[in-house]
C-alpha atoms as a PDB file:
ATOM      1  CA  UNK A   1       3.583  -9.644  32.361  1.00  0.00           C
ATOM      2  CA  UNK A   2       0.727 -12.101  30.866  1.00  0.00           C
ATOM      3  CA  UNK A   3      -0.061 -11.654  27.287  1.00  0.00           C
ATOM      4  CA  UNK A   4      -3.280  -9.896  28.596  1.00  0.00           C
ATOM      5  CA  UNK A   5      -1.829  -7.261  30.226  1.00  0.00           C
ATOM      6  CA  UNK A   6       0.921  -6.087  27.207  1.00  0.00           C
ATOM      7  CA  UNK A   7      -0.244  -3.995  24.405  1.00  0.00           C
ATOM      8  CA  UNK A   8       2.042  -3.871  20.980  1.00  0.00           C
ATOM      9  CA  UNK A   9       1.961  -1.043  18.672  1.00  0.00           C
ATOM     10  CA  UNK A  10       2.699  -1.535  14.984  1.00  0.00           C
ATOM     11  CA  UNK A  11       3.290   1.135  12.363  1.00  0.00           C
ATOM     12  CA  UNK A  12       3.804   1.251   8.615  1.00  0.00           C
ATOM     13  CA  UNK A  13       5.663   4.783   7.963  1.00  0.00           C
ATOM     14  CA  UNK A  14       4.700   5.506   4.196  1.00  0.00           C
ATOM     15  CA  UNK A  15       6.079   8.108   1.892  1.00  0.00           C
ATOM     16  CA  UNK A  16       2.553  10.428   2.118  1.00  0.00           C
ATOM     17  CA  UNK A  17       0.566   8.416   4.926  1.00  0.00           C
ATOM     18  CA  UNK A  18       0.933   5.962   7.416  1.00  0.00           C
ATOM     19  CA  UNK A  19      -1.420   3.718   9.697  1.00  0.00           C
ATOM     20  CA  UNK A  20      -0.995   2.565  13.141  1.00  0.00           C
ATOM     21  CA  UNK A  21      -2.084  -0.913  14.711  1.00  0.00           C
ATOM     22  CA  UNK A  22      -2.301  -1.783  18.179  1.00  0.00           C
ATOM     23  CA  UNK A  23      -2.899  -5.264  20.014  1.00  0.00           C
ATOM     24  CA  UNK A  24      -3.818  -4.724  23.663  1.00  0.00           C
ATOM     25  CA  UNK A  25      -3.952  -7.829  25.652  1.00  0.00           C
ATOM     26  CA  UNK A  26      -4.701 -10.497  22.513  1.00  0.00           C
ATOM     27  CA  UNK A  27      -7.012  -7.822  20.717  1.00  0.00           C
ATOM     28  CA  UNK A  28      -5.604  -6.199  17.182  1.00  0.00           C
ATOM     29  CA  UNK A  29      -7.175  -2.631  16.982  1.00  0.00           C
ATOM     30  CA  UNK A  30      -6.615  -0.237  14.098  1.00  0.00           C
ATOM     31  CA  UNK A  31      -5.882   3.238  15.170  1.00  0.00           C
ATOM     32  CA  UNK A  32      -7.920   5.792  14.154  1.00  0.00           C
ATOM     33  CA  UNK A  33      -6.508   9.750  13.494  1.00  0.00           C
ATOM     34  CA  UNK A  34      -8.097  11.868  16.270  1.00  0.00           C
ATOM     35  CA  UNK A  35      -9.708  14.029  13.311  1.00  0.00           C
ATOM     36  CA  UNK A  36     -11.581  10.952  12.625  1.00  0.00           C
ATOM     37  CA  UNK A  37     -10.969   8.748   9.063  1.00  0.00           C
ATOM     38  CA  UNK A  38      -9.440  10.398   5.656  1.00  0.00           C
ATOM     39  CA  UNK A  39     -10.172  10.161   2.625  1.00  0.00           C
ATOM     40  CA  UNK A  40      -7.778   7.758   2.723  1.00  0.00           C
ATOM     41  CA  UNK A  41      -9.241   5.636   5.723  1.00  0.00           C
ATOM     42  CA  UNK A  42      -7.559   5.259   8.788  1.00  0.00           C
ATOM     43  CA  UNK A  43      -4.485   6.534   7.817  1.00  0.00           C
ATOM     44  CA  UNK A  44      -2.468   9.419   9.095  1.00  0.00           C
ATOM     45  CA  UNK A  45      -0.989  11.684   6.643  1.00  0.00           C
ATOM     46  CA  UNK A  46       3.348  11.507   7.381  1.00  0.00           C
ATOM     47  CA  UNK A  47       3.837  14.988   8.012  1.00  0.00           C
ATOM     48  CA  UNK A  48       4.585  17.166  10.968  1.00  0.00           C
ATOM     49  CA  UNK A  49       5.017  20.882  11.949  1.00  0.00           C
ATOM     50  CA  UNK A  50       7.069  22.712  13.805  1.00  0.00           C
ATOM     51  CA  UNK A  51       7.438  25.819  14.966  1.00  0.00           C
ATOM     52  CA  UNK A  52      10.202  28.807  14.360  1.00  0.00           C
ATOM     53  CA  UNK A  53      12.014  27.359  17.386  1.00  0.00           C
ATOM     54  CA  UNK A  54      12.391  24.016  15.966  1.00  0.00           C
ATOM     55  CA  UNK A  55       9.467  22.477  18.425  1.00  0.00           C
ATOM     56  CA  UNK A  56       6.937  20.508  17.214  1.00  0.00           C
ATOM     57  CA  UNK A  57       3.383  22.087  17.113  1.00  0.00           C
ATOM     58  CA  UNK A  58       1.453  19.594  15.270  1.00  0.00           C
ATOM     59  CA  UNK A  59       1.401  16.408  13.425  1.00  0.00           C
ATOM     60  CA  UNK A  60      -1.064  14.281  10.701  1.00  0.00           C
ATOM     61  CA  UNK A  61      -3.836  16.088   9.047  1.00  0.00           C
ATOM     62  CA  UNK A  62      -3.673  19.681  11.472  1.00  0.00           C
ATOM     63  CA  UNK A  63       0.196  19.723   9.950  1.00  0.00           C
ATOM     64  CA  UNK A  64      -0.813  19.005   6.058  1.00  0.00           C
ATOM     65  CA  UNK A  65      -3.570  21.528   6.779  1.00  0.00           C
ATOM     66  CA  UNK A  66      -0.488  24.251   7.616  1.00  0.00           C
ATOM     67  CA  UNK A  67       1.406  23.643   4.452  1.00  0.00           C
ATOM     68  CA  UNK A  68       0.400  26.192   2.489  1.00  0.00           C
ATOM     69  CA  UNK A  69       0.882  28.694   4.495  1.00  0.00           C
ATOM     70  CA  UNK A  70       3.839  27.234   6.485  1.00  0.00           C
ATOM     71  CA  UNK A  71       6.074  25.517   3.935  1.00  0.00           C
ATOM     72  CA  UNK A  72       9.585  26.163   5.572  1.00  0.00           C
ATOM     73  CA  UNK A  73       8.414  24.232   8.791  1.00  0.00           C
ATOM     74  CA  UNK A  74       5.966  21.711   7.745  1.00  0.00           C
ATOM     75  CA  UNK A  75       7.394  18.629   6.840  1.00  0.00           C
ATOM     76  CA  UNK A  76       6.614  16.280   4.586  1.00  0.00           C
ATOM     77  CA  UNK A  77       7.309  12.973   2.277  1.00  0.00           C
ATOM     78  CA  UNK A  78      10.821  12.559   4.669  1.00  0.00           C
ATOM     79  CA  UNK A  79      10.531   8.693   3.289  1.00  0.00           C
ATOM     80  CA  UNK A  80      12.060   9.645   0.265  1.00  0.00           C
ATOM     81  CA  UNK A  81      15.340  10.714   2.064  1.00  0.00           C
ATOM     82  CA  UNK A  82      15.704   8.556   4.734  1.00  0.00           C
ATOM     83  CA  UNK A  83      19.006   6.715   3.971  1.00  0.00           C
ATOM     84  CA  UNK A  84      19.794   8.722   1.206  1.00  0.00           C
ATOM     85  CA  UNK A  85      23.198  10.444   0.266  1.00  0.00           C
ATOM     86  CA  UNK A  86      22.867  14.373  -0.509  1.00  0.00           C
ATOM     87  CA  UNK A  87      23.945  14.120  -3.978  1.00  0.00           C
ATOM     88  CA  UNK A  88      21.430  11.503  -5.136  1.00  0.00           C
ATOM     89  CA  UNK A  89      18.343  13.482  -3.395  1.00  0.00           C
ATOM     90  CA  UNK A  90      19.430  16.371  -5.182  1.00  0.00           C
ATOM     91  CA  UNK A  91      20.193  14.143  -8.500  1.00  0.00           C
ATOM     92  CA  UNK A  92      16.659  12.731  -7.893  1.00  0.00           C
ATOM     93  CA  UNK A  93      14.954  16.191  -7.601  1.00  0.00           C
ATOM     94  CA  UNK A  94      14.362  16.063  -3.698  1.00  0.00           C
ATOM     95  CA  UNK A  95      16.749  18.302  -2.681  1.00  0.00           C
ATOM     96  CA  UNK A  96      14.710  21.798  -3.635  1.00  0.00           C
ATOM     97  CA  UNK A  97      11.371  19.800  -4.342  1.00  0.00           C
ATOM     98  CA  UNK A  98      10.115  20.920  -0.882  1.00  0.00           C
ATOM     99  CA  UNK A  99       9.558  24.395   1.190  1.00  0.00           C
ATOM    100  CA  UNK A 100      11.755  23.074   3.716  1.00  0.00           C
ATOM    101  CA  UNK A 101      15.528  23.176   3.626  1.00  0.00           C
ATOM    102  CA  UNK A 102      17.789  19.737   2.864  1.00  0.00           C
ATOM    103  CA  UNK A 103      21.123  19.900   3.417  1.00  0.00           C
ATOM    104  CA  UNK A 104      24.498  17.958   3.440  1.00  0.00           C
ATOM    105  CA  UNK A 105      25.583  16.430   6.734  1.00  0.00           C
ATOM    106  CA  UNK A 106      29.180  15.850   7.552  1.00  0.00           C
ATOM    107  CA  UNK A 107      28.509  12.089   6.524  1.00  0.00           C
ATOM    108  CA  UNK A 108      27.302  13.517   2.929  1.00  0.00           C
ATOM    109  CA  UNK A 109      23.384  12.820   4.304  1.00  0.00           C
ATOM    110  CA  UNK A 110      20.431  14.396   4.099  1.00  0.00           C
ATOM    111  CA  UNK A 111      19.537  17.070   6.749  1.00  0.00           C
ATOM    112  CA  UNK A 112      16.346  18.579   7.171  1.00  0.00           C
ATOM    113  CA  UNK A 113      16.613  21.866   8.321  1.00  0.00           C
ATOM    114  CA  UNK A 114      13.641  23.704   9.828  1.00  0.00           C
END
């Protein structure tokens, strides 16, 4: 495969938003959100929403837009508990902080329940 022919996707995962990057053959392109750009630019908000089954129904701004009605299954800000034990999200205020439930894994982890 020639360098023309690959395409490389890059993306920063933020704590509230995140932006994607592409470069298709030796082209960068900045993806755009399909609702077209924020307030905050180009970026896409980090959140996603799923549905009482546990399936994803949407992500970006169509999930933020659900939060208010659909707090238990609209996730957001998961950044802050990526990598983090149980007992320091909850020390920290993230455990409870957030419609959706966090629990303990068997590893002392954080588990996102929805």
């Amino acid at each position: 495969m020639t360098a023309e022919e690959r395409c490389l996707i890059g993306i920063d995962l933020g704590t509230y938003n995140s932006v994607a990057a592409a470069v298709i053959g030796r082209q960068p392109l900045i993806l755009c959100p399909e609702e077209g750009p924020s307030s905050q630019g180009t970026c896409f908000p980090s959140v996603v929403e799923f549905d009482e089954k546990g399936d994803l129904v949407n992500v970006g701004l169509y999930a933020l837009r659900s939060l208010p009605v659909y707090p238990q299954t609209v996730v957001v800000a998961v950044k802050r508990l990526i990598g983090k034990a149980f007992n320091s999200a909850k020390a920290a205020g993230d455990v409870g902080r957030f419609g959706y439930a966090i629990a303990k894994d068997s590893d002392g982890g954080c588990v996102i329940q929805v």
